[in-house]
Protein backbone atom coordinates (compact mmCIF):
# COMPACT_ATOMS: atom_id res chain seq x y z
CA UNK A 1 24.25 -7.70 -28.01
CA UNK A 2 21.63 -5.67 -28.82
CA UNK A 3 17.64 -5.57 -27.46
CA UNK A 4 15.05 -6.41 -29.95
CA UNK A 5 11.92 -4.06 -29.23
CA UNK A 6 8.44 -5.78 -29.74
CA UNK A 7 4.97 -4.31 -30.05
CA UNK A 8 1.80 -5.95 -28.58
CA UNK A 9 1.08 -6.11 -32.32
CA UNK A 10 4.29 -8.58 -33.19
CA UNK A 11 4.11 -10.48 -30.09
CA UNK A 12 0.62 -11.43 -29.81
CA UNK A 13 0.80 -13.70 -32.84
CA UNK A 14 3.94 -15.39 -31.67
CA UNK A 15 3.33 -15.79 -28.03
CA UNK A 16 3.74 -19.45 -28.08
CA UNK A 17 7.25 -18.67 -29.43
CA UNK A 18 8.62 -17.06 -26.63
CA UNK A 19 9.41 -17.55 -23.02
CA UNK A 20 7.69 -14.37 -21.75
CA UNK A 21 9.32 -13.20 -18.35
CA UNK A 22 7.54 -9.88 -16.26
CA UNK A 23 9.87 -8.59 -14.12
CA UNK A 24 7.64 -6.69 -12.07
CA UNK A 25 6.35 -7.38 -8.86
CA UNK A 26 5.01 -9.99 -7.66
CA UNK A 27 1.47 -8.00 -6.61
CA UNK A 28 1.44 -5.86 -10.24
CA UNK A 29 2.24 -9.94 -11.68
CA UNK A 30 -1.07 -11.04 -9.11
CA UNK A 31 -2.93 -8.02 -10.56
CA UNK A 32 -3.31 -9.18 -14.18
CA UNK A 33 0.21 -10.40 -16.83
CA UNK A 34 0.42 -11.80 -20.24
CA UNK A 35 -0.78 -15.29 -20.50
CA UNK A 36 1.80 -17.66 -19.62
CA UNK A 37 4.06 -15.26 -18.21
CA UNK A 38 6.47 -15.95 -15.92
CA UNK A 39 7.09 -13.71 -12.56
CA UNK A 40 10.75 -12.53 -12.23
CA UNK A 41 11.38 -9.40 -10.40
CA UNK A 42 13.76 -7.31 -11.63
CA UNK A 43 15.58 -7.69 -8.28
CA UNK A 44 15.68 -10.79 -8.70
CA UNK A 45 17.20 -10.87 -12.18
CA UNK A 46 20.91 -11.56 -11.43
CA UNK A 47 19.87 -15.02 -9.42
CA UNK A 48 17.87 -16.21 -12.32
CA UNK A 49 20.57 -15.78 -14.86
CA UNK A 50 21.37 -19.42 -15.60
CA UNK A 51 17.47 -19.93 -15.69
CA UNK A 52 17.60 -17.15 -17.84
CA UNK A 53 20.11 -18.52 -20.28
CA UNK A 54 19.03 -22.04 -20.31
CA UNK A 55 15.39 -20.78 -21.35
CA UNK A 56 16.85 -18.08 -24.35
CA UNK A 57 19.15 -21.32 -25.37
CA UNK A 58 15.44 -23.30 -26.24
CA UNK A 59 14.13 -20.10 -27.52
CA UNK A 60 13.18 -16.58 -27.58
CA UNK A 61 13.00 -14.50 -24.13
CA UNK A 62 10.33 -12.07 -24.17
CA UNK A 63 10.49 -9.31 -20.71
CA UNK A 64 7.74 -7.42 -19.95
CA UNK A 65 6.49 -4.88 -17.22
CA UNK A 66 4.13 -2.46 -16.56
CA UNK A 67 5.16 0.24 -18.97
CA UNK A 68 8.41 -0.93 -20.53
CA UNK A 69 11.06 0.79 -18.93
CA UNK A 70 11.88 -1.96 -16.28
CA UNK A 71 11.77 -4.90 -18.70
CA UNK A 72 14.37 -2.32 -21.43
CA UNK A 73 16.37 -2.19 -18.32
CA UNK A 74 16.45 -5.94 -17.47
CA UNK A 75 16.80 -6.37 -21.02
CA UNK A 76 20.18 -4.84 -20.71
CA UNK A 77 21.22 -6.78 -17.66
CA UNK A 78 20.64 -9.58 -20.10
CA UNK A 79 22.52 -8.21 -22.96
CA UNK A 80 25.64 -7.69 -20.30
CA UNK A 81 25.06 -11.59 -19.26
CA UNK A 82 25.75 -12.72 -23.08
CA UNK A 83 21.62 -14.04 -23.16
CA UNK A 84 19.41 -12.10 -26.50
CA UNK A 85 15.74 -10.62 -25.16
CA UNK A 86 13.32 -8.31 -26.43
CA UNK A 87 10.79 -6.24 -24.98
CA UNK A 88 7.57 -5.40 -25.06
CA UNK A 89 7.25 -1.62 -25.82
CA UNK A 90 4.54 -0.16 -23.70
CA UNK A 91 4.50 -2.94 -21.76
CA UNK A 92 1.41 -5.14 -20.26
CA UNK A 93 -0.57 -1.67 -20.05
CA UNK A 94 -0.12 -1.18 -24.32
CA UNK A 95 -0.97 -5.31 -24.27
CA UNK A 96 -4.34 -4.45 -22.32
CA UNK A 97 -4.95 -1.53 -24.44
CA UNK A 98 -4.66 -3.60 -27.88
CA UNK A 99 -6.87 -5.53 -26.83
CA UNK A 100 -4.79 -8.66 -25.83
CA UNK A 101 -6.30 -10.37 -22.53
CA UNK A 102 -4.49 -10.76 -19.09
CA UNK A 103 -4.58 -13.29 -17.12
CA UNK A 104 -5.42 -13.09 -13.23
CA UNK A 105 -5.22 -15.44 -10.52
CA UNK A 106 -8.59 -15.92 -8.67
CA UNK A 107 -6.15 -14.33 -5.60
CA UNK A 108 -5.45 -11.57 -7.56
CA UNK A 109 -6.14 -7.76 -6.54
CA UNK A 110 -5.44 -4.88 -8.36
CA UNK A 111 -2.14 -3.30 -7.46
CA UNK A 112 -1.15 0.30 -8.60
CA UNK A 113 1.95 0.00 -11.32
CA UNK A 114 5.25 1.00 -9.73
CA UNK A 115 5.79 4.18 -11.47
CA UNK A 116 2.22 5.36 -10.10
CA UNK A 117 3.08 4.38 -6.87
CA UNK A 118 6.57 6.18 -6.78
CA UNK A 119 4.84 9.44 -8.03
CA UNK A 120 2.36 8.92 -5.59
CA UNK A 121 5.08 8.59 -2.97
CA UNK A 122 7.37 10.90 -4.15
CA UNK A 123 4.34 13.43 -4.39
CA UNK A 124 3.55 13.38 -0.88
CA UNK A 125 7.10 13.18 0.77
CA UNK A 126 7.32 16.55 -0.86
CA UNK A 127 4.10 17.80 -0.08
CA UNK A 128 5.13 16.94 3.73
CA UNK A 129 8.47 18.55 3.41
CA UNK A 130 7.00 21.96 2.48
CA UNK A 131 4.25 21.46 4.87
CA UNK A 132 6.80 20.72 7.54
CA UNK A 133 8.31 23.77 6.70
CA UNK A 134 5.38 25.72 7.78
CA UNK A 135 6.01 24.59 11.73
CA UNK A 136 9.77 23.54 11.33
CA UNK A 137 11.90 25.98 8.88
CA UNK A 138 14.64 24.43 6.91
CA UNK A 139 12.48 21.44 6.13
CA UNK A 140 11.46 22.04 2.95
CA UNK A 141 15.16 21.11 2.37
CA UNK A 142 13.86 17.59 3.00
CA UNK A 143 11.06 18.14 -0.31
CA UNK A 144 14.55 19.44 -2.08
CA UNK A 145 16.43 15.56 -1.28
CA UNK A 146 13.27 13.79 -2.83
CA UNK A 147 13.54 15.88 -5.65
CA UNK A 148 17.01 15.39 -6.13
CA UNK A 149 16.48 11.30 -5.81
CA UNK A 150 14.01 11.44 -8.70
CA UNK A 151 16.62 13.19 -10.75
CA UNK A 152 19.14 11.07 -10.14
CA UNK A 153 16.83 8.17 -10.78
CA UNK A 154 15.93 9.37 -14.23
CA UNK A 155 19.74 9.99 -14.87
CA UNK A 156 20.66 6.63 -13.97
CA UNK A 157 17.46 4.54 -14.93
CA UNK A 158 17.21 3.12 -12.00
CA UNK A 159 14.63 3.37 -8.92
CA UNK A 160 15.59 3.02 -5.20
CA UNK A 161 12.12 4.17 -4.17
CA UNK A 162 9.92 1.75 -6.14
CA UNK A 163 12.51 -1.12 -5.23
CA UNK A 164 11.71 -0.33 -1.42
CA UNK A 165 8.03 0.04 -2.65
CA UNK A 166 8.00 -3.41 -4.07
CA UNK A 167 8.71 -4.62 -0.43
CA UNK A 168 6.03 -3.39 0.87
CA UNK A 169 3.20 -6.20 1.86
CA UNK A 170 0.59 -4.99 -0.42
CA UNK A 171 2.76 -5.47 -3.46
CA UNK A 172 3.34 -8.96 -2.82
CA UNK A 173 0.49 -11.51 -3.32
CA UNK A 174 -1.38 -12.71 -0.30
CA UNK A 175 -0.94 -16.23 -2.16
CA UNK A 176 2.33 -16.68 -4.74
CA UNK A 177 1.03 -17.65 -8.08
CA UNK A 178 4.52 -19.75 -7.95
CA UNK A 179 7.40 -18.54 -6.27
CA UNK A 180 10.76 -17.66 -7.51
CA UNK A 181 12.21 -21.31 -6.75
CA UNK A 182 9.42 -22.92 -8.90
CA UNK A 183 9.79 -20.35 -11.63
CA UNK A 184 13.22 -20.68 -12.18
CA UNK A 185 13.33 -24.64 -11.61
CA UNK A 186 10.15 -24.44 -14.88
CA UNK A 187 12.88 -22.29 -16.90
CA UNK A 188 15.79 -24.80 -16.41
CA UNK A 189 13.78 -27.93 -18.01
C-alpha cells in the first residue's frame, strides 16, 4: 500500500471528502489546524487503528502535521495496518501559507512546531555541553551524544526528543479541544 501525497492546492477543494487527522500535538493542534481536523498524536496512532480503519472504510483519510514529515511517517504506520492515507505535503504551515484558514479554539495559544522546538533543544544541550567543558573537561563529550541522537533520528525518521517534548505541559492544551476518547469514539460512527 502505497501513500498518496496531497498539496494544499488538491486538498482544499475536497476537504469535505476526507477525514482529515493531525497527528501532532495536542498544543501545536490548540495553536491553529485545518478546519475540521481531528487531533491524533502520532503516539497515539497504534490505539486509534480500528478508529482509523473504520473512518478510511467511509472514506478518504487525510494526515497532517506541522511540516509533513510526521503525518508521511504515520502515513506509513497506516500503510503497515492495511488502511490507504495521504498526506499533506508541507503540512498545516504550506496550508497557512496558500492561503487556506486555520481554525483555533478561543483556548488556543501559539505553540512552537516540534521540529523548532527540538532544534531549539537540541541547540542548547550542546551549547551547555561545550560550555560545561570550560569548568568540567570531558563534557563536551555530552554535546557529542546529542549530536549523535539527531543523527540517528534522521537515519531512522523517528524523534525521541520531540516525543518527550510533546509531554511537556506547555504542549498540551490548558483545555482539550476533545480528547482522544471522544475523537476516536467520532471516527467509529
Amino acid at each position: 500500500m502505497t501513500t498518496t501525497p496531497l498539496t494544499p492546492a488538491q486538498l482544499q477543494p475536497r476537504l469535505g471528502q476526507f477525514t482529515v487527522i493531525d497527528v501532532r500535538s495536542p498544543g501545536e493542534y490548540a495553536s491553529g489546524h485545518i478546519p475540521g481536523a481531528h487531533n491524533i498524536p502520532l503516539d497515539q496512532l497504534q490505539r486509534a487503528l480500528p478508529a482509523l480503519r473504520a473512518a478510511a472504510d467511509r472514506g478518504e483519510l487525510a494526515l497532517v502535521c506541522a511540516s509533513g514529515a510526521r503525518s508521511a511517517t504515520a502515513c506509513d504506520q497506516l500503510a503497515a495496518a492495511g488502511i490507504p492515507a495521504a498526506t499533506l505535503i508541507g503540512g498545516t504551515t504550506a496550508w497557512a501559507q496558500d492561503g487556506n484558514p486555520l481554525e483555533r479554539p478561543a483556548t488556543g495559544r501559539a505553540t512552537w512546531a516540534m521540529d523548532r522546538q527540538v532544534r531549539m533543544a537540541a541547540g542548547s544541550l550542546v551549547i551547555a555541553g561545550m560550555l560545561a567543558d570550560l569548568a568540567l573537561p570531558g563534557a563536551r563529550w555530552f554535546s557529542a551524544a546529542v549530536g549523535a541522537g539527531l543523527v540517528y533520528s534522521a537515519v531512522t525518521n523517528t524523534c525521541a526528543m520531540g516525543n518527550l517534548l510533546g509531554k511537556l505541559p506547555y504542549n498540551r492544551p490548558r483545555t482539550a479541544p476533545a480528547d482522544l476518547d471522544n475523537t476516536l469514539a467520532a471516527l467509529h460512527q
